[in-house]
Protein backbone atom coordinates (compact mmCIF):
# COMPACT_ATOMS: atom_id res chain seq x y z
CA UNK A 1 56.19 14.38 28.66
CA UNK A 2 53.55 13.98 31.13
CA UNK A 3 51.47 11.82 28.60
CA UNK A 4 54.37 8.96 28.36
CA UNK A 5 54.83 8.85 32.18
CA UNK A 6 51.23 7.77 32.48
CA UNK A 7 51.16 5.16 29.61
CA UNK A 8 54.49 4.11 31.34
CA UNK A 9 52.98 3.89 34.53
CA UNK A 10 49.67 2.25 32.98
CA UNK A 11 51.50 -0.58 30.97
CA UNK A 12 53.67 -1.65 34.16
CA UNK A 13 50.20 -1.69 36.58
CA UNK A 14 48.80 -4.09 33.38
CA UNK A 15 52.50 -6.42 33.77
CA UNK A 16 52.14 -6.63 37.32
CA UNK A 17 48.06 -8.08 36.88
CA UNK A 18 48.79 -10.88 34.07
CA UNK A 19 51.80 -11.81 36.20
CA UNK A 20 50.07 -12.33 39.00
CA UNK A 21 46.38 -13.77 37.30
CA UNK A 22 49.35 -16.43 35.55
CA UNK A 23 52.02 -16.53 38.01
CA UNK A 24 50.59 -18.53 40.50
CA UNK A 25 50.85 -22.69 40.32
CA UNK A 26 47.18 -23.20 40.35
CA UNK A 27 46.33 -20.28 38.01
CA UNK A 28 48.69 -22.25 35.30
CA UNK A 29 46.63 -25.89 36.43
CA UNK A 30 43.36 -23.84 35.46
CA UNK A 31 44.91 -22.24 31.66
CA UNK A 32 46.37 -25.48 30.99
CA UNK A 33 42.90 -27.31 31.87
CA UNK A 34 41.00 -25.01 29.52
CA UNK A 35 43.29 -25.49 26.99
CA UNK A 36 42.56 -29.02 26.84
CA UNK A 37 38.83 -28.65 27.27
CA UNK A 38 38.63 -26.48 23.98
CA UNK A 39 41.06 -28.42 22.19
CA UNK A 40 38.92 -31.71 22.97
CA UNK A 41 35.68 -29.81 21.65
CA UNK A 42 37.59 -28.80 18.62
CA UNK A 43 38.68 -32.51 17.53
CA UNK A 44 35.46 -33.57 18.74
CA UNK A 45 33.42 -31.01 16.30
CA UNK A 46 36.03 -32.20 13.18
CA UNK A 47 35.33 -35.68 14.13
CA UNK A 48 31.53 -34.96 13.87
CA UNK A 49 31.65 -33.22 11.18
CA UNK A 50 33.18 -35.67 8.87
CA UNK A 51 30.98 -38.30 10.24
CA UNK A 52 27.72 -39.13 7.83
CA UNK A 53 24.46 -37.64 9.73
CA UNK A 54 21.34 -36.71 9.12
CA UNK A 55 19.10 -33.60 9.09
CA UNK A 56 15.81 -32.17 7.63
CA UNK A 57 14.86 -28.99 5.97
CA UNK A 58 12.53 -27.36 4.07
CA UNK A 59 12.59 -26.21 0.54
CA UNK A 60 9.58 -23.94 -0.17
CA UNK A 61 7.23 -24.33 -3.05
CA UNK A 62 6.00 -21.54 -5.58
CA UNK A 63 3.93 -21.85 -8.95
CA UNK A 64 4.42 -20.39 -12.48
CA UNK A 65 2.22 -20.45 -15.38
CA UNK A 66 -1.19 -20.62 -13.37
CA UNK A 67 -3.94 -20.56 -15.89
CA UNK A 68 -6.10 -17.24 -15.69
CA UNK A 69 -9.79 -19.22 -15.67
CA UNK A 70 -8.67 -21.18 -12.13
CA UNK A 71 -7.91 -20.21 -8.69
CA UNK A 72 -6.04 -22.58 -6.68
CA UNK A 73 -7.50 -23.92 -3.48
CA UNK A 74 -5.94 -22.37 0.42
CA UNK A 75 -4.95 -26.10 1.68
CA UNK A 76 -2.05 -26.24 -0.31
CA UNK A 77 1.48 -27.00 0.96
CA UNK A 78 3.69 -23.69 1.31
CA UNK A 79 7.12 -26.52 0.99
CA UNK A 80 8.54 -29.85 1.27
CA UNK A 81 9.62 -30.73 4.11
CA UNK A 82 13.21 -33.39 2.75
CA UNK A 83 15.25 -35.91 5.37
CA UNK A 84 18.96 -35.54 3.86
CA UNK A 85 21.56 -37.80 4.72
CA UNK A 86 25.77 -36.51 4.48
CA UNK A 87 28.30 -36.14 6.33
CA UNK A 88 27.75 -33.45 8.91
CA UNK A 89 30.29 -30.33 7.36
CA UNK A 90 28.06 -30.67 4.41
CA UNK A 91 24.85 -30.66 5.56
CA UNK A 92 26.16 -27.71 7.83
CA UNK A 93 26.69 -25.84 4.83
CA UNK A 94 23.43 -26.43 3.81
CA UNK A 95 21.81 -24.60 6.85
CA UNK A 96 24.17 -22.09 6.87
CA UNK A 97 23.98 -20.95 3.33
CA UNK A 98 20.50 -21.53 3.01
CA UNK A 99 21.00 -22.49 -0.68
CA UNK A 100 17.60 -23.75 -1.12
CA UNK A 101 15.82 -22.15 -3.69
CA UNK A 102 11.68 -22.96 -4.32
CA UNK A 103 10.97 -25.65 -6.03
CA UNK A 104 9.43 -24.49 -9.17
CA UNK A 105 5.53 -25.94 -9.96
CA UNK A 106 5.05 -24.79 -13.64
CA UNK A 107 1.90 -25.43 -14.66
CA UNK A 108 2.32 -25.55 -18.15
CA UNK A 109 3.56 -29.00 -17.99
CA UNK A 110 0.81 -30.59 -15.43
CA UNK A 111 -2.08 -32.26 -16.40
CA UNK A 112 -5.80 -31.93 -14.71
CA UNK A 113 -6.75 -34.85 -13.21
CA UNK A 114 -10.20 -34.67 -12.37
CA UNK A 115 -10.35 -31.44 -10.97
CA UNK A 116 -7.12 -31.01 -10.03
CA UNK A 117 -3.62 -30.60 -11.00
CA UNK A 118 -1.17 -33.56 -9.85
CA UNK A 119 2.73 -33.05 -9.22
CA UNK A 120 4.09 -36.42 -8.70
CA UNK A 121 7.17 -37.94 -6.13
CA UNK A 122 9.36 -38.18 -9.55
CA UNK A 123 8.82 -34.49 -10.61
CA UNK A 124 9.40 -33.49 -6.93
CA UNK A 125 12.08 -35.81 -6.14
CA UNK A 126 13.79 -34.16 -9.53
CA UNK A 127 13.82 -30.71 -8.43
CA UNK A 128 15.00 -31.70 -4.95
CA UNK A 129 18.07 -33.86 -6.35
CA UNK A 130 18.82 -30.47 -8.47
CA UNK A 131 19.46 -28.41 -5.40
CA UNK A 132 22.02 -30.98 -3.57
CA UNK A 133 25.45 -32.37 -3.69
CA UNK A 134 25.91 -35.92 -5.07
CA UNK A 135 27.09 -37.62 -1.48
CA UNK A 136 24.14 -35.95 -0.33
CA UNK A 137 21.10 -39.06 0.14
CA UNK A 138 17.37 -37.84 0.20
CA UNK A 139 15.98 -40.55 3.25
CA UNK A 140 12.85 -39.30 2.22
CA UNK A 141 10.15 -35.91 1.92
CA UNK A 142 6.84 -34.90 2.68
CA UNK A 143 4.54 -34.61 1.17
CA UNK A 144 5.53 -37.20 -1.84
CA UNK A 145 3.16 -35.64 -4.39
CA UNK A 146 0.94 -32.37 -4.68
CA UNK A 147 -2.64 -32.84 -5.44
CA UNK A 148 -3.82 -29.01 -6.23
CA UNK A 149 -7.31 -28.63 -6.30
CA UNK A 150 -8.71 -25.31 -8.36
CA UNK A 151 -12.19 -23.92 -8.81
CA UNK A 152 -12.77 -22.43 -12.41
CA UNK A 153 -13.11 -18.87 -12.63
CA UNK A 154 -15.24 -16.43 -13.96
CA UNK A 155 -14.80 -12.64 -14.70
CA UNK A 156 -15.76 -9.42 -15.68
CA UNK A 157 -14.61 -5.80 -16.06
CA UNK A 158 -15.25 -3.54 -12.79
CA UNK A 159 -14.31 0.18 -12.19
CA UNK A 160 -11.20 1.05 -10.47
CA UNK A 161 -11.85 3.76 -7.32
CA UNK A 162 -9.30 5.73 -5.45
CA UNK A 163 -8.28 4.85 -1.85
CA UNK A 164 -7.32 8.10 -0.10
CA UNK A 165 -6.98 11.66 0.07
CA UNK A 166 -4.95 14.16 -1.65
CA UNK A 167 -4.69 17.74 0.11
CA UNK A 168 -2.90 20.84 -2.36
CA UNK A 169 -0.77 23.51 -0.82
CA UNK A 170 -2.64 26.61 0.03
CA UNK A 171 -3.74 29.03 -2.48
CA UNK A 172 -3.89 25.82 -5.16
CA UNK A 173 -6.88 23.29 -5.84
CA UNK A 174 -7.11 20.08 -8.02
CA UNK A 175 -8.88 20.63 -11.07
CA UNK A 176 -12.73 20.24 -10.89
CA UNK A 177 -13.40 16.38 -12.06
CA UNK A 178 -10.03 15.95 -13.38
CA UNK A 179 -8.22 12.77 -10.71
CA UNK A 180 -7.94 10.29 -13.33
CA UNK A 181 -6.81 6.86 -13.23
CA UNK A 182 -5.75 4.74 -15.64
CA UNK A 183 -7.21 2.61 -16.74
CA UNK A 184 -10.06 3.66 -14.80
CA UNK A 185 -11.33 -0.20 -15.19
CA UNK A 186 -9.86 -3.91 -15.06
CA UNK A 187 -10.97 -7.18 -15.48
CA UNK A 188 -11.28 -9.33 -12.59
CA UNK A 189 -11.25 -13.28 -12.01
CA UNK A 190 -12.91 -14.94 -9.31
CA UNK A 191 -14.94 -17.94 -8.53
CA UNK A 192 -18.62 -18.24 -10.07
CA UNK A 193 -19.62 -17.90 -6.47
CA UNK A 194 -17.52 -14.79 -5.50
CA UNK A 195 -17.57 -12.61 -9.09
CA UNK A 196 -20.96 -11.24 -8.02
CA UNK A 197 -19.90 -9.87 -4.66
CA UNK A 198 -16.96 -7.88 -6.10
CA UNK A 199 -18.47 -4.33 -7.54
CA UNK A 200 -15.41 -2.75 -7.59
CA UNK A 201 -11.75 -2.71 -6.91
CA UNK A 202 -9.93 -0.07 -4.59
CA UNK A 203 -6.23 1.11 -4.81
CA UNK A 204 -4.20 0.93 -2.10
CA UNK A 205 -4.45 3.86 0.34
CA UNK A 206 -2.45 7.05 -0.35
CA UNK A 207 -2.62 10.00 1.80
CA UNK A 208 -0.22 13.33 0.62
CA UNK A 209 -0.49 16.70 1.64
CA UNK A 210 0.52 19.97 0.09
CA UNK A 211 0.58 19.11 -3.37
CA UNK A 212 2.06 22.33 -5.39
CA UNK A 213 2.22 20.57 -8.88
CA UNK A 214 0.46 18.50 -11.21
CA UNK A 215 0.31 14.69 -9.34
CA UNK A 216 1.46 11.21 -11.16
CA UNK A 217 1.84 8.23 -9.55
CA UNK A 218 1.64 4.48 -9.94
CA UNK A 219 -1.06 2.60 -7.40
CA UNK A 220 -1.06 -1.34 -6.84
CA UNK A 221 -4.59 -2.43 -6.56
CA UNK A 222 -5.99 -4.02 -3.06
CA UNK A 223 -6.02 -7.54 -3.32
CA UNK A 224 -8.93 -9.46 -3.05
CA UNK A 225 -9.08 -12.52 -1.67
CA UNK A 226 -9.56 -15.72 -4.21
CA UNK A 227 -9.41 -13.68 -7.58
CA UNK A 228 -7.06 -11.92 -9.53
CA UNK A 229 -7.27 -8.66 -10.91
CA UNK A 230 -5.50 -7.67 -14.27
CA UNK A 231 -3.87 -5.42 -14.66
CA UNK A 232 -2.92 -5.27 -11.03
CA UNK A 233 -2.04 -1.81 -11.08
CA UNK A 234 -3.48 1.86 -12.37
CA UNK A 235 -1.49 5.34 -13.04
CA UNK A 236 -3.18 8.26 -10.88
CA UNK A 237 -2.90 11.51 -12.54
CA UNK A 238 -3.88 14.70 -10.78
CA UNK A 239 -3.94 18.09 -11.93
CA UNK A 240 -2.83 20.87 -9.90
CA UNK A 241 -3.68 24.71 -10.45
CA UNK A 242 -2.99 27.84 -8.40
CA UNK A 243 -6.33 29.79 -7.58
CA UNK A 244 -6.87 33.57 -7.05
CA UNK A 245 -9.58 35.60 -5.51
CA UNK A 246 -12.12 37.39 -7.42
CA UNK A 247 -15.56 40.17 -6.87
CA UNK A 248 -18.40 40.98 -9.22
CA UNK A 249 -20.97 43.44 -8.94
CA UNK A 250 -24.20 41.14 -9.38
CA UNK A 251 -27.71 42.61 -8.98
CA UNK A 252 -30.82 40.52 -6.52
CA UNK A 253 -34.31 39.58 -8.06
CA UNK A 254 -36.87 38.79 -5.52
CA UNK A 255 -38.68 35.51 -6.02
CA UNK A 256 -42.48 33.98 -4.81
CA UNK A 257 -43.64 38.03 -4.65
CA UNK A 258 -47.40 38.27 -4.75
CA UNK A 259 -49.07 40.20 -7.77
CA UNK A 260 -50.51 42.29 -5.32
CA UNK A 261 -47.53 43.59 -3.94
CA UNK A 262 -44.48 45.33 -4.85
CA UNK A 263 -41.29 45.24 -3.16
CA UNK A 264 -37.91 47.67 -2.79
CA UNK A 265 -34.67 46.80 -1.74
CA UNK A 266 -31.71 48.22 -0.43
CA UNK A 267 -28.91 47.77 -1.99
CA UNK A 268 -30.21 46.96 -5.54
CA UNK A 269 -26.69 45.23 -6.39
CA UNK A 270 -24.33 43.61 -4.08
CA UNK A 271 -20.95 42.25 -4.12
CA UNK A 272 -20.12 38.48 -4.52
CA UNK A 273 -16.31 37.34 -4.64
CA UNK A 274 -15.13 34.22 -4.52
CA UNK A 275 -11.71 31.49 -5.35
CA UNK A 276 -11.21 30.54 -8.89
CA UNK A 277 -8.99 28.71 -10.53
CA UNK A 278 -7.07 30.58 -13.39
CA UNK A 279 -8.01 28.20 -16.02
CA UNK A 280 -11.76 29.27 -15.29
CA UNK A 281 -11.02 32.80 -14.52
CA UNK A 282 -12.41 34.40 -17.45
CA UNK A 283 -14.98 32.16 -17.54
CA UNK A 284 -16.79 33.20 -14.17
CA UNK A 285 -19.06 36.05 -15.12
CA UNK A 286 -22.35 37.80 -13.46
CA UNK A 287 -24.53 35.66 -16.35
CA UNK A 288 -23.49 32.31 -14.54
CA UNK A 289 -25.01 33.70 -11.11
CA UNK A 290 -28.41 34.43 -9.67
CA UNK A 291 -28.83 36.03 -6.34
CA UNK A 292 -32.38 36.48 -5.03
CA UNK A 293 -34.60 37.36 -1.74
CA UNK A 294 -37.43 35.35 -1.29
CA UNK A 295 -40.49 36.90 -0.02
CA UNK A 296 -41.47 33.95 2.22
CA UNK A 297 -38.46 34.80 4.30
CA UNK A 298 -38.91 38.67 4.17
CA UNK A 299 -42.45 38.29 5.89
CA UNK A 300 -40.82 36.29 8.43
CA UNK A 301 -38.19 38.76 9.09
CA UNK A 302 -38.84 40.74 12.34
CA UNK A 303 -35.97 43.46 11.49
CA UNK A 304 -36.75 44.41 7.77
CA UNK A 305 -33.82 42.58 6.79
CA UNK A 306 -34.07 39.73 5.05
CA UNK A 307 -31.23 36.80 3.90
CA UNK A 308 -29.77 36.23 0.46
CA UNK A 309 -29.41 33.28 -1.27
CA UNK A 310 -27.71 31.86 -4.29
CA UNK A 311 -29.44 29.97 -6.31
CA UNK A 312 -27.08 29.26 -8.84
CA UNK A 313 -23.39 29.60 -9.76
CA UNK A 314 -20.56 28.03 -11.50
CA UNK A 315 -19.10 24.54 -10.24
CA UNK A 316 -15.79 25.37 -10.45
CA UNK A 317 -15.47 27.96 -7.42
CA UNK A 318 -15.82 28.02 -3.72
CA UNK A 319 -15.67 29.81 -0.86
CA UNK A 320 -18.46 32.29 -2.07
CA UNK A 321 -19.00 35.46 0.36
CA UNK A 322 -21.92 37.97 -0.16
CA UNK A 323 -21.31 42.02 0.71
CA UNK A 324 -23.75 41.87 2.63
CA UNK A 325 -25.38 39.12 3.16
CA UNK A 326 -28.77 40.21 3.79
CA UNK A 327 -30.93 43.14 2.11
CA UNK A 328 -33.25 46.05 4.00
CA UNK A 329 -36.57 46.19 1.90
CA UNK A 330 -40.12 48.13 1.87
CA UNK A 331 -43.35 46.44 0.87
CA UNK A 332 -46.00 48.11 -1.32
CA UNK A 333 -49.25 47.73 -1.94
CA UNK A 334 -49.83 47.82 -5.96
């Protein structure tokens, strides 16, 4: 009840303003005024538009069939820049639509003309007359034929590299020397001048983080300026494993010991573990390590302890810990 008293009260406050913004005489001289102002633009803008006129736009260019041994020259035109003539509700539509589609340079039916590939006013004006209405008059375009000057190109077959990082989850690894991309070469075309500066051809940059699974993905190829590169992109596979921990008991030789001299250690044996991944679980055993002491650093050692090292282990591991790290030792005379 109290709801419709104030929308009753609201709508009589709103009568009571447009009465009095209309009411008065010289309110009514201003609405009828601006009446008559808009109606005068509004026969104005029909006259205009059924009146002939003229306007320029521009239809953009693009090229098809470009032969693989040429590059084009830069200084070529980007469009055509066409003076139309019609009456003005056409040509309106025309700019509002923006129904101009490129004009289509296929170079399959050009001929080289010294050096350089010649589109004449009748092949342009053609493909201009295509795109507009039949009142429509073409005063005249810019430029009135395309003279496209190309350099002949060389090329040869370059390896592909990876732009990028990829980071796996925690507890996983990618496979040791298994990011593969395919195909891991392509052929590219450049200028005689250019072909020996280009060594190689990079993807595009990829960056992911916390990969869990086994990676595919396709990879456009960085352009490079002047030449073309086919095919112009590569499939990037990368394998993903989980990795586990893993300790062996692995015994310490002593290396560069003089024949005169004998020397005992303490501990004997020592513990090495390590991250592996499961495919080369099996595969990591004591034969594929060697721990040693050298005796140049024992005799430097001012504590009778002296550092291990590892000499040599299996590729496919990391984050290698020794228990301990260092050996006590005694040195006797033989």
């Amino acid at each position: 009840m109290m709801n419709r008293k104030k929308l009753g009260t609201s709508l009589r406050y709103l009568e009571k303003k447009v009465k009095l913004l209309f009411g008065t005489y010289r309110n009514k001289e201003l609405l009828t005024f601006f009446f008559f102002i808009a109606l005068s633009f509004l026969f104005w803008m029909l006259q205009s538009m059924n009146e002939d006129t003229e306007k320029s736009f521009s239809i953009p260019v693009k090229f098809s069939n470009i032969p693989g041994n040429i590059v084009l020259e830069d200084d070529i035109p980007d469009d055509i820049k066409v003076r139309i003539k019609d009456k003005g509700l056409i040509l309106l539509n025309y700019s509002i639509k923006k129904r101009f589609t490129p004009i289509d340079i296929d170079f399959s039916i050009l001929n080289d003309q010294d050096g350089k590939y010649v589109v004449n006013e009748a092949m342009l004006l053609s493909s201009i007359k295509k795109q507009l209405k039949l009142t429509s008059s073409i005063l005249g375009f810019t430029p009135q034929q395309l003279k496209l000057p190309y350099s002949t190109r060389v090329n040869k077959k370059v390896p592909v590299k990876l732009k990028g990082e990829i980071i796996p989850k925690l507890q996983s690894r990618i496979t040791e020397n298994k990011i593969t991309l395919t195909p891991d070469s392509v052929q590219v075309f450049a200028p005689e001048s250019k072909i020996g500066e280009i060594e190689c051809v990079y993807t595009d940059s990829i960056y992911i983080t916390e990969v869990s699974e086994d990676l595919t993905k396709s990879l456009s190829l960085e352009k490079i300026e002047g030449a073309s590169i086919i095919p112009s992109s590569v499939s990037l596979f990368v394998p993903i494993e989980e990795y586990t921990e893993k300790r062996i008991s692995l015994p310490v030789d002593v290396i560069n010991m003089p024949d005169t001299l004998d020397v005992r250690i303490f501990p004997s044996n020592i513990q090495v573990s390590f991250f592996v991944g499961l495919s080369d679980f099996k595969g990591a055993v004591p034969d594929s390590f060697r721990i040693v002491v050298d005796y140049n650093d024992v005799i430097l050692s001012t504590n009778q302890k002296a550092p291990l090292s590892i000499i040599s282990m299996p590729s496919s591991i990391n984050n290698v810990r020794l228990h301990p790290d260092s050996i006590e030792y005694i040195i006797e005379i033989r």
